[in-house]
PDB file of N, CA and C in Angstrom:
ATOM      1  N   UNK A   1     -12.762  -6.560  -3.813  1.00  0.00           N
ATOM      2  CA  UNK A   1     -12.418  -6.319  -2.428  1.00  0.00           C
ATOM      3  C   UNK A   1     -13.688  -5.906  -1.695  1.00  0.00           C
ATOM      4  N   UNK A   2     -13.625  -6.386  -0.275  1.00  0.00           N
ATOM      5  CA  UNK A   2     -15.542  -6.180   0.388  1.00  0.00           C
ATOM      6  C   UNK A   2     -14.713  -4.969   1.335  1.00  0.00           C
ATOM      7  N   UNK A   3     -15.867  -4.950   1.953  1.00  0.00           N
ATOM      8  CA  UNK A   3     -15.782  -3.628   2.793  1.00  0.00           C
ATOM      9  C   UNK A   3     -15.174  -3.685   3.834  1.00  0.00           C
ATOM     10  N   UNK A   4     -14.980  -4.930   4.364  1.00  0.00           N
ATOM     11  CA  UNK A   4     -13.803  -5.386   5.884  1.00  0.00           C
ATOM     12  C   UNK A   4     -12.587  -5.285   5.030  1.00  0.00           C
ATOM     13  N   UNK A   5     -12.574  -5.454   3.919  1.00  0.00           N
ATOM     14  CA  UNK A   5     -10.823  -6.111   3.374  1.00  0.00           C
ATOM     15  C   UNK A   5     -10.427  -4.202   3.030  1.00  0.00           C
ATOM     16  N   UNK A   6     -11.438  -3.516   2.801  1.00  0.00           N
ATOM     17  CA  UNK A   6     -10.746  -2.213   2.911  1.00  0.00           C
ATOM     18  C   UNK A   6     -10.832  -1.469   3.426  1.00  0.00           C
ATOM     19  N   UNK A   7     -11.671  -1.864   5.067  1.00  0.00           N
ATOM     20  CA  UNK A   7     -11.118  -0.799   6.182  1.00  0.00           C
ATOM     21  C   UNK A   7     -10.093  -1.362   6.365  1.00  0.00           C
ATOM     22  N   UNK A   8      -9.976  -2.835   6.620  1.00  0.00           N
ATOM     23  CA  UNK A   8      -8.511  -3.598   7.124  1.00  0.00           C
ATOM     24  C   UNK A   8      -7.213  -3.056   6.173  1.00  0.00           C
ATOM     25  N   UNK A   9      -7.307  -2.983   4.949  1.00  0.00           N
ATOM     26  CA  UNK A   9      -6.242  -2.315   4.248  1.00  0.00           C
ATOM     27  C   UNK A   9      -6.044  -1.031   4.267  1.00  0.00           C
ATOM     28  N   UNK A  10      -6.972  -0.117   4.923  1.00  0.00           N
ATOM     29  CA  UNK A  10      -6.675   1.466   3.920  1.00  0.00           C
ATOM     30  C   UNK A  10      -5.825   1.992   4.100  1.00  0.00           C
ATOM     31  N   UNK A  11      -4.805   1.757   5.727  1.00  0.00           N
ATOM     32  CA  UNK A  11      -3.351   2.325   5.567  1.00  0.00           C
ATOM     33  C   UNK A  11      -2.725   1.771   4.282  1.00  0.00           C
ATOM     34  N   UNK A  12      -2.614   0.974   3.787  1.00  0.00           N
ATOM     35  CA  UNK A  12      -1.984   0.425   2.494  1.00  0.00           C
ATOM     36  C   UNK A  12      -2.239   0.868   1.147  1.00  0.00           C
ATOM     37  N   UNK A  13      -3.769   1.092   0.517  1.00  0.00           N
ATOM     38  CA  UNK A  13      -4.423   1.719  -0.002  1.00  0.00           C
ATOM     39  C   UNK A  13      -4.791   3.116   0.005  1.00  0.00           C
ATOM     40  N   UNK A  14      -4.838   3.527   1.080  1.00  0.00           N
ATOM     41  CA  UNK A  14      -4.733   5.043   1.022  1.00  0.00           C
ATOM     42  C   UNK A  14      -4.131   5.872   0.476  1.00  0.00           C
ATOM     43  N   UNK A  15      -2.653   5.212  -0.018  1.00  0.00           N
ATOM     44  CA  UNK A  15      -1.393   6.188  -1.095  1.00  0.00           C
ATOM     45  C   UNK A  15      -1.858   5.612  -2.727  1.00  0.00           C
ATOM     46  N   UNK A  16      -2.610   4.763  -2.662  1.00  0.00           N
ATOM     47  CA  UNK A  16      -3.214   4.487  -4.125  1.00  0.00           C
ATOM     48  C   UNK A  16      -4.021   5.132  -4.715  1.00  0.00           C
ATOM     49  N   UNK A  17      -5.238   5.598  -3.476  1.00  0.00           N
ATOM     50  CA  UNK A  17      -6.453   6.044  -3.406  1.00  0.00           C
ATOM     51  C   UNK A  17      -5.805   7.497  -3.983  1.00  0.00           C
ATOM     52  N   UNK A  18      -4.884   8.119  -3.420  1.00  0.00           N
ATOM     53  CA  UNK A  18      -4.831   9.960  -3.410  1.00  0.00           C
ATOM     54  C   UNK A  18      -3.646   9.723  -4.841  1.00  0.00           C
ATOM     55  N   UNK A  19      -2.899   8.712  -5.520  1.00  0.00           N
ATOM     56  CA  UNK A  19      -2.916   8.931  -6.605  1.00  0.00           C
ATOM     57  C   UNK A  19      -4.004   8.873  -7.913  1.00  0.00           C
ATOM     58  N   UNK A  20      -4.778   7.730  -7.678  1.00  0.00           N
ATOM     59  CA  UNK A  20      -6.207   7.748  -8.399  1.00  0.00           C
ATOM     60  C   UNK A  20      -6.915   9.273  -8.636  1.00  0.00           C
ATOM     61  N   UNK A  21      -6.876   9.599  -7.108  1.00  0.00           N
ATOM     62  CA  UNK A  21      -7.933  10.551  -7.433  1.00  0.00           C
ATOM     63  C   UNK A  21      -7.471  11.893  -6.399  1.00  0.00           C
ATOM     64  N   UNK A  22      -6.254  12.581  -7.008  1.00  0.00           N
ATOM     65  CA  UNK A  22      -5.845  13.661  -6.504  1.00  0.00           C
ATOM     66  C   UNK A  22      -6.196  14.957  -5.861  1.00  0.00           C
ATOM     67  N   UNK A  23      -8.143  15.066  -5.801  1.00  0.00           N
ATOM     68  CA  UNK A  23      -7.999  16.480  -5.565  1.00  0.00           C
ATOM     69  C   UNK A  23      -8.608  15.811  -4.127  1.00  0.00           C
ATOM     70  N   UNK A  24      -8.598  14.476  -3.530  1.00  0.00           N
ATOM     71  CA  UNK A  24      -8.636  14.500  -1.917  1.00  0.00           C
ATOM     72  C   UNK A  24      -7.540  14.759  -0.991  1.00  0.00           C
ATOM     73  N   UNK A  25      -8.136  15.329  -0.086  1.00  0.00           N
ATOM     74  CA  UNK A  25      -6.879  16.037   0.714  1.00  0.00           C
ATOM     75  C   UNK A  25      -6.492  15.021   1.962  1.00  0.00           C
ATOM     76  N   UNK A  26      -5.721  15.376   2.437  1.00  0.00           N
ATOM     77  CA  UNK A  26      -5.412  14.360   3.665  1.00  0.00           C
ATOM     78  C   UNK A  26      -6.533  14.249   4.338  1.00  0.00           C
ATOM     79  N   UNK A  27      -7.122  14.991   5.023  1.00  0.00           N
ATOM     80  CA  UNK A  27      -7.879  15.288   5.573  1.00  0.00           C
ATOM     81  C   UNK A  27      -9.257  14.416   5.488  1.00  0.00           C
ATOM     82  N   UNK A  28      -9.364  14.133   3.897  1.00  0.00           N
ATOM     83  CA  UNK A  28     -10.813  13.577   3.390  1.00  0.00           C
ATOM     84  C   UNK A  28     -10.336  12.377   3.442  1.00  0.00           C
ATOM     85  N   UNK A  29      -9.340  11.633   3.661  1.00  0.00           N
ATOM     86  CA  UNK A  29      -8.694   9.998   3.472  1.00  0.00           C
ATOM     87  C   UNK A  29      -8.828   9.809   5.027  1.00  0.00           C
ATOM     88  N   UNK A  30      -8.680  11.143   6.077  1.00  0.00           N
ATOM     89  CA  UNK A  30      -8.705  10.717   7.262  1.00  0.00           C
ATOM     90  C   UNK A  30     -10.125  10.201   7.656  1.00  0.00           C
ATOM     91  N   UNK A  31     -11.032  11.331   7.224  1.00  0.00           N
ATOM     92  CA  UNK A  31     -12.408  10.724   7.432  1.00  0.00           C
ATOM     93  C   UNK A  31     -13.106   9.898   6.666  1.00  0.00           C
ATOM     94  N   UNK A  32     -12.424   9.152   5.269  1.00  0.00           N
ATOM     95  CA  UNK A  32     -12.766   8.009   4.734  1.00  0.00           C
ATOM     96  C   UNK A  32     -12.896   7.298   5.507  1.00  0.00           C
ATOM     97  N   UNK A  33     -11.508   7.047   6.472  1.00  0.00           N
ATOM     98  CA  UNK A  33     -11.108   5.916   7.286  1.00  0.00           C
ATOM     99  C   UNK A  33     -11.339   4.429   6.408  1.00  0.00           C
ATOM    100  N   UNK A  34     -11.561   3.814   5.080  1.00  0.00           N
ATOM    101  CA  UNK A  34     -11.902   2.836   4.812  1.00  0.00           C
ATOM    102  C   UNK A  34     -12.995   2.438   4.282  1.00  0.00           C
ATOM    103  N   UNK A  35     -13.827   3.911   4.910  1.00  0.00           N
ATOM    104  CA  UNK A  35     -15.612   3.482   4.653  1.00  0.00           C
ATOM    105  C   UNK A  35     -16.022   3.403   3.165  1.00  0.00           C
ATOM    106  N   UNK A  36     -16.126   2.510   2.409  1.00  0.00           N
ATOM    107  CA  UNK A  36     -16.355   2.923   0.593  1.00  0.00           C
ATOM    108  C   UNK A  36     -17.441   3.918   0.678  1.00  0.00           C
ATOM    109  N   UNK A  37     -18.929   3.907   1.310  1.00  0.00           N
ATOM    110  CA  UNK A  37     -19.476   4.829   1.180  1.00  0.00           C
ATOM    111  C   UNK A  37     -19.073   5.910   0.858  1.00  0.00           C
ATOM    112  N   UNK A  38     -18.317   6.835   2.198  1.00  0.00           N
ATOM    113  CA  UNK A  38     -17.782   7.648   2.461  1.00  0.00           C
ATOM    114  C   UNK A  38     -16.513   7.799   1.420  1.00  0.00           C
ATOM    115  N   UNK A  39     -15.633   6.801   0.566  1.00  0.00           N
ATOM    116  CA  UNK A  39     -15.166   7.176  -0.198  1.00  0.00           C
ATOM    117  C   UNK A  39     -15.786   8.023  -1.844  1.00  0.00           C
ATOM    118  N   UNK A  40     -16.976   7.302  -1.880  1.00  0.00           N
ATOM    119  CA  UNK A  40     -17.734   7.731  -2.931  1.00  0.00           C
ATOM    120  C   UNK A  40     -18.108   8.531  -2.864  1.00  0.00           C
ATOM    121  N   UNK A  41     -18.447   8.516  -1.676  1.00  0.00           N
ATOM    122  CA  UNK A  41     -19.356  10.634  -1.637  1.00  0.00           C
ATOM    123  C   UNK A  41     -18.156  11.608  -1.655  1.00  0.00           C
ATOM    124  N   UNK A  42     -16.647  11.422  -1.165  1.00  0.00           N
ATOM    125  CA  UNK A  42     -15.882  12.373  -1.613  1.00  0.00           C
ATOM    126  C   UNK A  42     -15.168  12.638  -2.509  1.00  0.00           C
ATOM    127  N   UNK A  43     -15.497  11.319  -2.912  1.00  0.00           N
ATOM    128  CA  UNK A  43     -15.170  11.131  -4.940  1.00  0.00           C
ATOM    129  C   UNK A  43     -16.092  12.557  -5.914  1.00  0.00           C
ATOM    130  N   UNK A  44     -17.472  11.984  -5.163  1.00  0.00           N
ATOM    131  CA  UNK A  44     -18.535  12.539  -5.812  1.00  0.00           C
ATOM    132  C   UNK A  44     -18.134  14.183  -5.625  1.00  0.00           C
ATOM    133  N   UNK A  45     -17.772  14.709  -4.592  1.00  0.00           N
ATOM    134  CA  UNK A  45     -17.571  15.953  -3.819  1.00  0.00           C
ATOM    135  C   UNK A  45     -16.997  16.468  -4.598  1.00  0.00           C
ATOM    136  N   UNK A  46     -15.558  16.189  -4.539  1.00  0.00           N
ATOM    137  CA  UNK A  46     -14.615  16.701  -4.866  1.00  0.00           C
ATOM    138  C   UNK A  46     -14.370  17.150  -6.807  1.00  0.00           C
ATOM    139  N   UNK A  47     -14.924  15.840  -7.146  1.00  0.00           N
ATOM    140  CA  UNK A  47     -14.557  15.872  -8.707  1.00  0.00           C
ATOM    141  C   UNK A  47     -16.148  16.093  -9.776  1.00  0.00           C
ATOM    142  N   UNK A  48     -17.743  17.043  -8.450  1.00  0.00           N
ATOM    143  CA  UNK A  48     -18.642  16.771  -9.185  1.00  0.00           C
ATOM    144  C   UNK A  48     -18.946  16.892  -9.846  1.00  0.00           C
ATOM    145  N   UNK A  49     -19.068  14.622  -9.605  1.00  0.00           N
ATOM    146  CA  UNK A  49     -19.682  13.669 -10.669  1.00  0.00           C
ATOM    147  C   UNK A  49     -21.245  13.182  -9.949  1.00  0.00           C
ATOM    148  N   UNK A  50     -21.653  12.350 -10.584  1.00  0.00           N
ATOM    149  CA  UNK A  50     -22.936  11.509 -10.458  1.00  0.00           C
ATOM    150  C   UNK A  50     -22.616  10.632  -9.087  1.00  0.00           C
ATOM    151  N   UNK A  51     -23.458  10.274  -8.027  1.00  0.00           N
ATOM    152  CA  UNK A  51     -23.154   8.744  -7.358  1.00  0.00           C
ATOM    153  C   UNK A  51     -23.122   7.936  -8.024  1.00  0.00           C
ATOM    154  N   UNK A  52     -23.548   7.496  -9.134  1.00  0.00           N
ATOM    155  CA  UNK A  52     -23.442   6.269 -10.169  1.00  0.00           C
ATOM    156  C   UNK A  52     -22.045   6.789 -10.728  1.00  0.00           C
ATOM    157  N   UNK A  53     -21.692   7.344 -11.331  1.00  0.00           N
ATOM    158  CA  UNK A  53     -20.060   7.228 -11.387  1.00  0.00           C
ATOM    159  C   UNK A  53     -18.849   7.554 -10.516  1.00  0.00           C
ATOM    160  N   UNK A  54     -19.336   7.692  -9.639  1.00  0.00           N
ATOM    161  CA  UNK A  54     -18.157   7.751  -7.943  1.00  0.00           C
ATOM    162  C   UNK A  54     -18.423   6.151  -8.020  1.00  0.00           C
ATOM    163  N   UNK A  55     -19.145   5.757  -7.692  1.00  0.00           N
ATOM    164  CA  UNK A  55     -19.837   4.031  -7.532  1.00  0.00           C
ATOM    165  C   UNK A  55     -18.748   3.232  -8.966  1.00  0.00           C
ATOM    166  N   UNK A  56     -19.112   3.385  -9.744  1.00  0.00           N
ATOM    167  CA  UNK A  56     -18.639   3.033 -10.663  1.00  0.00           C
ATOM    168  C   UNK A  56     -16.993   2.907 -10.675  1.00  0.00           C
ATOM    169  N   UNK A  57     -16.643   4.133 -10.761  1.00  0.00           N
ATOM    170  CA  UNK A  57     -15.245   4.727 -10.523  1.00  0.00           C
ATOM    171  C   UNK A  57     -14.176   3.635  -9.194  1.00  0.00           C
ATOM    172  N   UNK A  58     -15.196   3.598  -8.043  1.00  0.00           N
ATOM    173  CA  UNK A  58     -14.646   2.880  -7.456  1.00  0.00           C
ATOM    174  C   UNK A  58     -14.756   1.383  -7.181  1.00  0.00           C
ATOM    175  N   UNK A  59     -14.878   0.740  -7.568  1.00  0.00           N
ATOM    176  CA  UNK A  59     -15.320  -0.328  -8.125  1.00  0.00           C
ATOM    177  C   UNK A  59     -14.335  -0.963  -8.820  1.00  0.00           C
ATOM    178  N   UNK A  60     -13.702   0.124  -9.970  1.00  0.00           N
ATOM    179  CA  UNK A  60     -13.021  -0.514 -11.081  1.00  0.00           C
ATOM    180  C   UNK A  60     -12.067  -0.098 -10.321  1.00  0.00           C
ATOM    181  N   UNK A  61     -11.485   0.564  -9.603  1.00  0.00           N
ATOM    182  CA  UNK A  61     -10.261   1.507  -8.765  1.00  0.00           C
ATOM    183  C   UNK A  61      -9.761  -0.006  -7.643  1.00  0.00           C
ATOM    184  N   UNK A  62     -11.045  -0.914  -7.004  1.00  0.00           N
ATOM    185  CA  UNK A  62     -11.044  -2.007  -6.386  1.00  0.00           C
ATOM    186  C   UNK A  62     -10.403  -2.919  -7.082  1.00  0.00           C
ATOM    187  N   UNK A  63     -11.473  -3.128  -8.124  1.00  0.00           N
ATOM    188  CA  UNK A  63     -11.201  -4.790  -8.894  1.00  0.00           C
ATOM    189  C   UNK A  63      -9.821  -4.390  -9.562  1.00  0.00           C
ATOM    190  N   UNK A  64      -9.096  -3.390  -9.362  1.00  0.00           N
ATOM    191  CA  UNK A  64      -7.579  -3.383 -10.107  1.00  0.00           C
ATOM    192  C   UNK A  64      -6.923  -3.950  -9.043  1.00  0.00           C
ATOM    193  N   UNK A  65      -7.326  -3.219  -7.572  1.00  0.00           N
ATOM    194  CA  UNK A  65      -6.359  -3.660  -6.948  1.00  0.00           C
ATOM    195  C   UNK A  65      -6.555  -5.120  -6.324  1.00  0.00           C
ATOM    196  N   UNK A  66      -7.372  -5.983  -6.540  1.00  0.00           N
ATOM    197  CA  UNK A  66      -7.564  -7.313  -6.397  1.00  0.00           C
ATOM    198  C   UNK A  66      -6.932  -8.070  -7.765  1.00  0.00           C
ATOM    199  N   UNK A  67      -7.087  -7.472  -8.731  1.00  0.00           N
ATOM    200  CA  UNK A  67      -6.665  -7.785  -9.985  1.00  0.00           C
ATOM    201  C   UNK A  67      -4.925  -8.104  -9.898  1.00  0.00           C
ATOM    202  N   UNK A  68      -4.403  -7.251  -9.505  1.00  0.00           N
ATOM    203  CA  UNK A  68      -2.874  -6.948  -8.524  1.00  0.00           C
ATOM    204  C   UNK A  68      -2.568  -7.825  -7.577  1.00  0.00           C
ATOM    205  N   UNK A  69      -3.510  -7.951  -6.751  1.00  0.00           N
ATOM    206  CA  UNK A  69      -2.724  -9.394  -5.861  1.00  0.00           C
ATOM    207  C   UNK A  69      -2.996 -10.839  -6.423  1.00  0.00           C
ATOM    208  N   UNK A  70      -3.783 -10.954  -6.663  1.00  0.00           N
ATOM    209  CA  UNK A  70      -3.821 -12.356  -7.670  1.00  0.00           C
ATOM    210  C   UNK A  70      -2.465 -12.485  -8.379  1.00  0.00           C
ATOM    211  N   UNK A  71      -2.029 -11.322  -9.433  1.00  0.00           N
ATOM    212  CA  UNK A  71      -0.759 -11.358  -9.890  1.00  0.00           C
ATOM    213  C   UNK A  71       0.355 -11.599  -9.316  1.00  0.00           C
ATOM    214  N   UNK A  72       0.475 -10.556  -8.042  1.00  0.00           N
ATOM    215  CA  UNK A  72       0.848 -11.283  -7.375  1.00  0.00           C
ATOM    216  C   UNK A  72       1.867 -12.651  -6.432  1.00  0.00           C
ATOM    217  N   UNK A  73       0.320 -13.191  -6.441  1.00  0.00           N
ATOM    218  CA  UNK A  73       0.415 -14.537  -5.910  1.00  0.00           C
ATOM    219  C   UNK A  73       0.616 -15.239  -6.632  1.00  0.00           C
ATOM    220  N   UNK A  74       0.156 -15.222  -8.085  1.00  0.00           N
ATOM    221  CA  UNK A  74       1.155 -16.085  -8.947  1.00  0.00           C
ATOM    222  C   UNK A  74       2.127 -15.764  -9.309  1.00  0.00           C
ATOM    223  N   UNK A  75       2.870 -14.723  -9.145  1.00  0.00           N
ATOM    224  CA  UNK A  75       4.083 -14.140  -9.161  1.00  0.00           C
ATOM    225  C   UNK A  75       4.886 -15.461  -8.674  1.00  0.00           C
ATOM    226  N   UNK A  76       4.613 -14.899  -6.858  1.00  0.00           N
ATOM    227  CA  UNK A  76       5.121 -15.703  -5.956  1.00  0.00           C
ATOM    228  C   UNK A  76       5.663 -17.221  -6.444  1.00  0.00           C
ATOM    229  N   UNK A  77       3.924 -18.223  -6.449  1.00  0.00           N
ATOM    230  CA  UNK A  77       4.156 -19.544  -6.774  1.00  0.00           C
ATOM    231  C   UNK A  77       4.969 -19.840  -7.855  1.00  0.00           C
ATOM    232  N   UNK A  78       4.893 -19.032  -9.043  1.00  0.00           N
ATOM    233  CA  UNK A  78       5.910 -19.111  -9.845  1.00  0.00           C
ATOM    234  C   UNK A  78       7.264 -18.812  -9.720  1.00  0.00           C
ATOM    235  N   UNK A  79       7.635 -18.036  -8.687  1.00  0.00           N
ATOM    236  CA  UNK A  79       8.955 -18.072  -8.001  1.00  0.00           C
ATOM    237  C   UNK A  79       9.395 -19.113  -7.293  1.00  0.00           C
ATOM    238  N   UNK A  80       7.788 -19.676  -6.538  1.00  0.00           N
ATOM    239  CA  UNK A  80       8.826 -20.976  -5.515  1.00  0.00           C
ATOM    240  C   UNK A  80       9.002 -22.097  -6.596  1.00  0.00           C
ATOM    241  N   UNK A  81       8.145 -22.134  -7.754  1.00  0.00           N
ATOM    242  CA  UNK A  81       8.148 -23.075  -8.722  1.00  0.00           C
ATOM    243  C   UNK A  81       9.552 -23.582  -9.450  1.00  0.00           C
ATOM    244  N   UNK A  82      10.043 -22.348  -9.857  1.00  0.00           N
ATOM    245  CA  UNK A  82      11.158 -22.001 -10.365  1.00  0.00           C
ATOM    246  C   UNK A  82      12.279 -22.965  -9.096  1.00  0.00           C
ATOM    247  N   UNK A  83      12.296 -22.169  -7.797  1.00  0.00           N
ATOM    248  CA  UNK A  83      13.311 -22.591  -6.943  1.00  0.00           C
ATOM    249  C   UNK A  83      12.955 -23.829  -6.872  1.00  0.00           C
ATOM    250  N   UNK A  84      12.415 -24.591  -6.696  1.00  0.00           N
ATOM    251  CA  UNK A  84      12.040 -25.854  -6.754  1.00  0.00           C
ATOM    252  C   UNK A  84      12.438 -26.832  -7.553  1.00  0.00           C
ATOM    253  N   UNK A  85      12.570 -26.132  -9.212  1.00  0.00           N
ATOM    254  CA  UNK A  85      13.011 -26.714  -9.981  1.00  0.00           C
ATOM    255  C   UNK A  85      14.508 -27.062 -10.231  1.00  0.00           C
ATOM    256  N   UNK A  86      15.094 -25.733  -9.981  1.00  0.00           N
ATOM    257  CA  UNK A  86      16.519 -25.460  -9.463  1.00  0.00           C
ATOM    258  C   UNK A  86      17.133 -26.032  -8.419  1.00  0.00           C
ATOM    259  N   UNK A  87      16.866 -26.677  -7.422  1.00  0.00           N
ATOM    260  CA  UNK A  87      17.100 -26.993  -6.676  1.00  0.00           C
ATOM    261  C   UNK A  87      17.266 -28.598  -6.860  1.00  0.00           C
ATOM    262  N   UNK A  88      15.631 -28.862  -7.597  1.00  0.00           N
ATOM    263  CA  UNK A  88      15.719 -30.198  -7.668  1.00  0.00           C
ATOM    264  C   UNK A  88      16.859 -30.801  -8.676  1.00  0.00           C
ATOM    265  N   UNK A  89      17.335 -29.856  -9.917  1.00  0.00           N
ATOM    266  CA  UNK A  89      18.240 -29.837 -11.067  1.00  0.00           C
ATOM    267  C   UNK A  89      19.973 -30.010  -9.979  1.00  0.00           C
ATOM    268  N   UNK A  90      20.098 -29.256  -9.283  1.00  0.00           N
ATOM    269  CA  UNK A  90      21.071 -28.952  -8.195  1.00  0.00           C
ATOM    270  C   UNK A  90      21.437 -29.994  -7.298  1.00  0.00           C
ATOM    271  N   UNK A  91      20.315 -30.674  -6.882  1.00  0.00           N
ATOM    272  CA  UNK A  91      20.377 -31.751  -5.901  1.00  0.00           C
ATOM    273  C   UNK A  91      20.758 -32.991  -7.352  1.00  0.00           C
ATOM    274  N   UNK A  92      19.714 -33.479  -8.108  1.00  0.00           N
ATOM    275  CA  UNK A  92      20.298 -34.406  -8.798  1.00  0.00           C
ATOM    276  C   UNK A  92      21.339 -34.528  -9.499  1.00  0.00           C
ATOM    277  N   UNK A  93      21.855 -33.253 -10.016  1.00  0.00           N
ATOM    278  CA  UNK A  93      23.792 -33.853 -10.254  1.00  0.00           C
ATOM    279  C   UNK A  93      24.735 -34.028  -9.566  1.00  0.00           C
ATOM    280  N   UNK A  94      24.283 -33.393  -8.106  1.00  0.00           N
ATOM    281  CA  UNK A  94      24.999 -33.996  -6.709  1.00  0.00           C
ATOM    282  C   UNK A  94      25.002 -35.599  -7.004  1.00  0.00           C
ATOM    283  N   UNK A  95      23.760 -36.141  -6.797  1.00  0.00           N
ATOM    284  CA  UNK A  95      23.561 -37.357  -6.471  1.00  0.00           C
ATOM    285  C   UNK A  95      23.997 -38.577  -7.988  1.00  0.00           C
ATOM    286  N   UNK A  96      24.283 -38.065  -8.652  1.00  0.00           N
ATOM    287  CA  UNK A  96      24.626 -38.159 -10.041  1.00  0.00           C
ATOM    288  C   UNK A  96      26.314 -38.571 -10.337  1.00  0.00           C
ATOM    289  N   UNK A  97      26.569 -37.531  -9.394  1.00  0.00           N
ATOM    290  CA  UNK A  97      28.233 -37.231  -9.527  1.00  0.00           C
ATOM    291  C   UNK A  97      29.116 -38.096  -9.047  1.00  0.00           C
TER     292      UNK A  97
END
Protein backbone atom coordinates (compact mmCIF):
# COMPACT_ATOMS: atom_id res chain seq x y z
CA UNK A 1 0.00 0.00 0.00
CA UNK A 2 1.72 3.69 -1.06
CA UNK A 3 1.19 6.61 0.83
CA UNK A 4 -2.02 8.16 -1.14
CA UNK A 5 -3.78 4.63 -0.74
CA UNK A 6 -3.32 5.24 3.11
CA UNK A 7 -4.17 8.67 3.70
CA UNK A 8 -7.18 7.79 1.31
CA UNK A 9 -7.97 4.74 3.58
CA UNK A 10 -7.10 5.63 7.19
CA UNK A 11 -10.72 6.11 8.29
CA UNK A 12 -10.89 2.35 7.38
CA UNK A 13 -7.54 1.38 8.69
CA UNK A 14 -7.38 3.31 11.60
CA UNK A 15 -9.46 0.50 13.78
CA UNK A 16 -6.73 -1.98 12.46
CA UNK A 17 -3.93 0.27 13.18
CA UNK A 18 -5.06 0.73 17.24
CA UNK A 19 -5.60 -3.09 17.30
CA UNK A 20 -1.99 -3.80 15.93
CA UNK A 21 -0.56 -1.54 18.09
CA UNK A 22 -2.56 -0.64 21.26
CA UNK A 23 -0.73 1.75 23.36
CA UNK A 24 -1.80 4.69 20.56
CA UNK A 25 -4.32 6.80 21.80
CA UNK A 26 -7.00 8.43 19.84
CA UNK A 27 -5.45 11.29 19.86
CA UNK A 28 -2.04 9.96 18.13
CA UNK A 29 -4.32 8.29 15.09
CA UNK A 30 -5.78 11.86 14.96
CA UNK A 31 -2.48 13.37 14.24
CA UNK A 32 -1.31 10.37 12.14
CA UNK A 33 -4.03 11.47 9.90
CA UNK A 34 -2.58 8.72 7.33
CA UNK A 35 0.92 10.13 7.28
CA UNK A 36 3.18 6.64 7.47
CA UNK A 37 5.96 8.83 8.59
CA UNK A 38 4.15 10.10 11.34
CA UNK A 39 2.80 6.65 11.94
CA UNK A 40 6.29 5.31 12.57
CA UNK A 41 7.50 7.85 14.78
CA UNK A 42 4.49 7.06 17.09
CA UNK A 43 5.07 3.50 16.75
CA UNK A 44 8.61 4.35 17.65
CA UNK A 45 7.23 6.69 20.68
CA UNK A 46 5.03 4.87 22.17
CA UNK A 47 6.46 1.21 22.21
CA UNK A 48 10.45 2.53 22.40
CA UNK A 49 11.72 0.76 19.55
CA UNK A 50 14.41 1.56 16.82
CA UNK A 51 13.11 3.65 13.47
CA UNK A 52 14.29 0.58 11.64
CA UNK A 53 11.78 -1.49 13.46
CA UNK A 54 8.71 1.02 13.58
CA UNK A 55 9.74 1.00 9.61
CA UNK A 56 9.82 -2.50 9.55
CA UNK A 57 6.83 -3.17 11.78
CA UNK A 58 4.88 -1.16 9.47
CA UNK A 59 5.48 -2.38 6.41
CA UNK A 60 4.56 -5.90 7.30
CA UNK A 61 1.30 -4.31 9.26
CA UNK A 62 0.73 -2.86 5.24
CA UNK A 63 1.64 -5.79 3.07
CA UNK A 64 -1.04 -7.82 5.37
CA UNK A 65 -3.45 -5.53 4.66
CA UNK A 66 -2.90 -5.59 0.81
CA UNK A 67 -2.31 -9.24 1.29
CA UNK A 68 -6.28 -9.11 2.50
CA UNK A 69 -7.71 -7.46 -0.39
CA UNK A 70 -6.24 -9.46 -3.05
CA UNK A 71 -8.04 -12.30 -1.04
CA UNK A 72 -10.52 -10.63 -1.20
CA UNK A 73 -11.00 -10.05 -4.72
CA UNK A 74 -10.59 -13.44 -5.41
CA UNK A 75 -12.99 -14.19 -2.95
CA UNK A 76 -15.37 -12.14 -4.94
CA UNK A 77 -14.50 -13.55 -8.63
CA UNK A 78 -14.82 -16.81 -7.23
CA UNK A 79 -18.25 -16.01 -6.05
CA UNK A 80 -19.39 -14.54 -9.39
CA UNK A 81 -17.66 -17.71 -10.84
CA UNK A 82 -19.64 -19.99 -8.90
CA UNK A 83 -23.04 -17.90 -9.79
CA UNK A 84 -22.25 -18.15 -13.19
CA UNK A 85 -21.90 -21.61 -13.15
CA UNK A 86 -25.20 -22.10 -11.39
CA UNK A 87 -26.99 -20.25 -13.35
CA UNK A 88 -25.62 -21.49 -16.47
CA UNK A 89 -26.50 -25.35 -14.92
CA UNK A 90 -30.16 -23.60 -14.15
CA UNK A 91 -30.71 -22.06 -17.46
CA UNK A 92 -29.70 -25.32 -19.40
CA UNK A 93 -32.24 -27.76 -17.90
CA UNK A 94 -34.79 -25.09 -18.57
CA UNK A 95 -33.87 -25.25 -22.11
CA UNK A 96 -33.47 -29.04 -21.92
CA UNK A 97 -36.88 -29.66 -20.46
Amino acid sequence: MNRIQLEGRWKQIRGKVRERWGRLTHDDLEVIAGRRDQLVGKIQERYGITREQAERQVEEFLASLDRRQVTRSWAAVALVLALVIVLAIVFSRRHTA
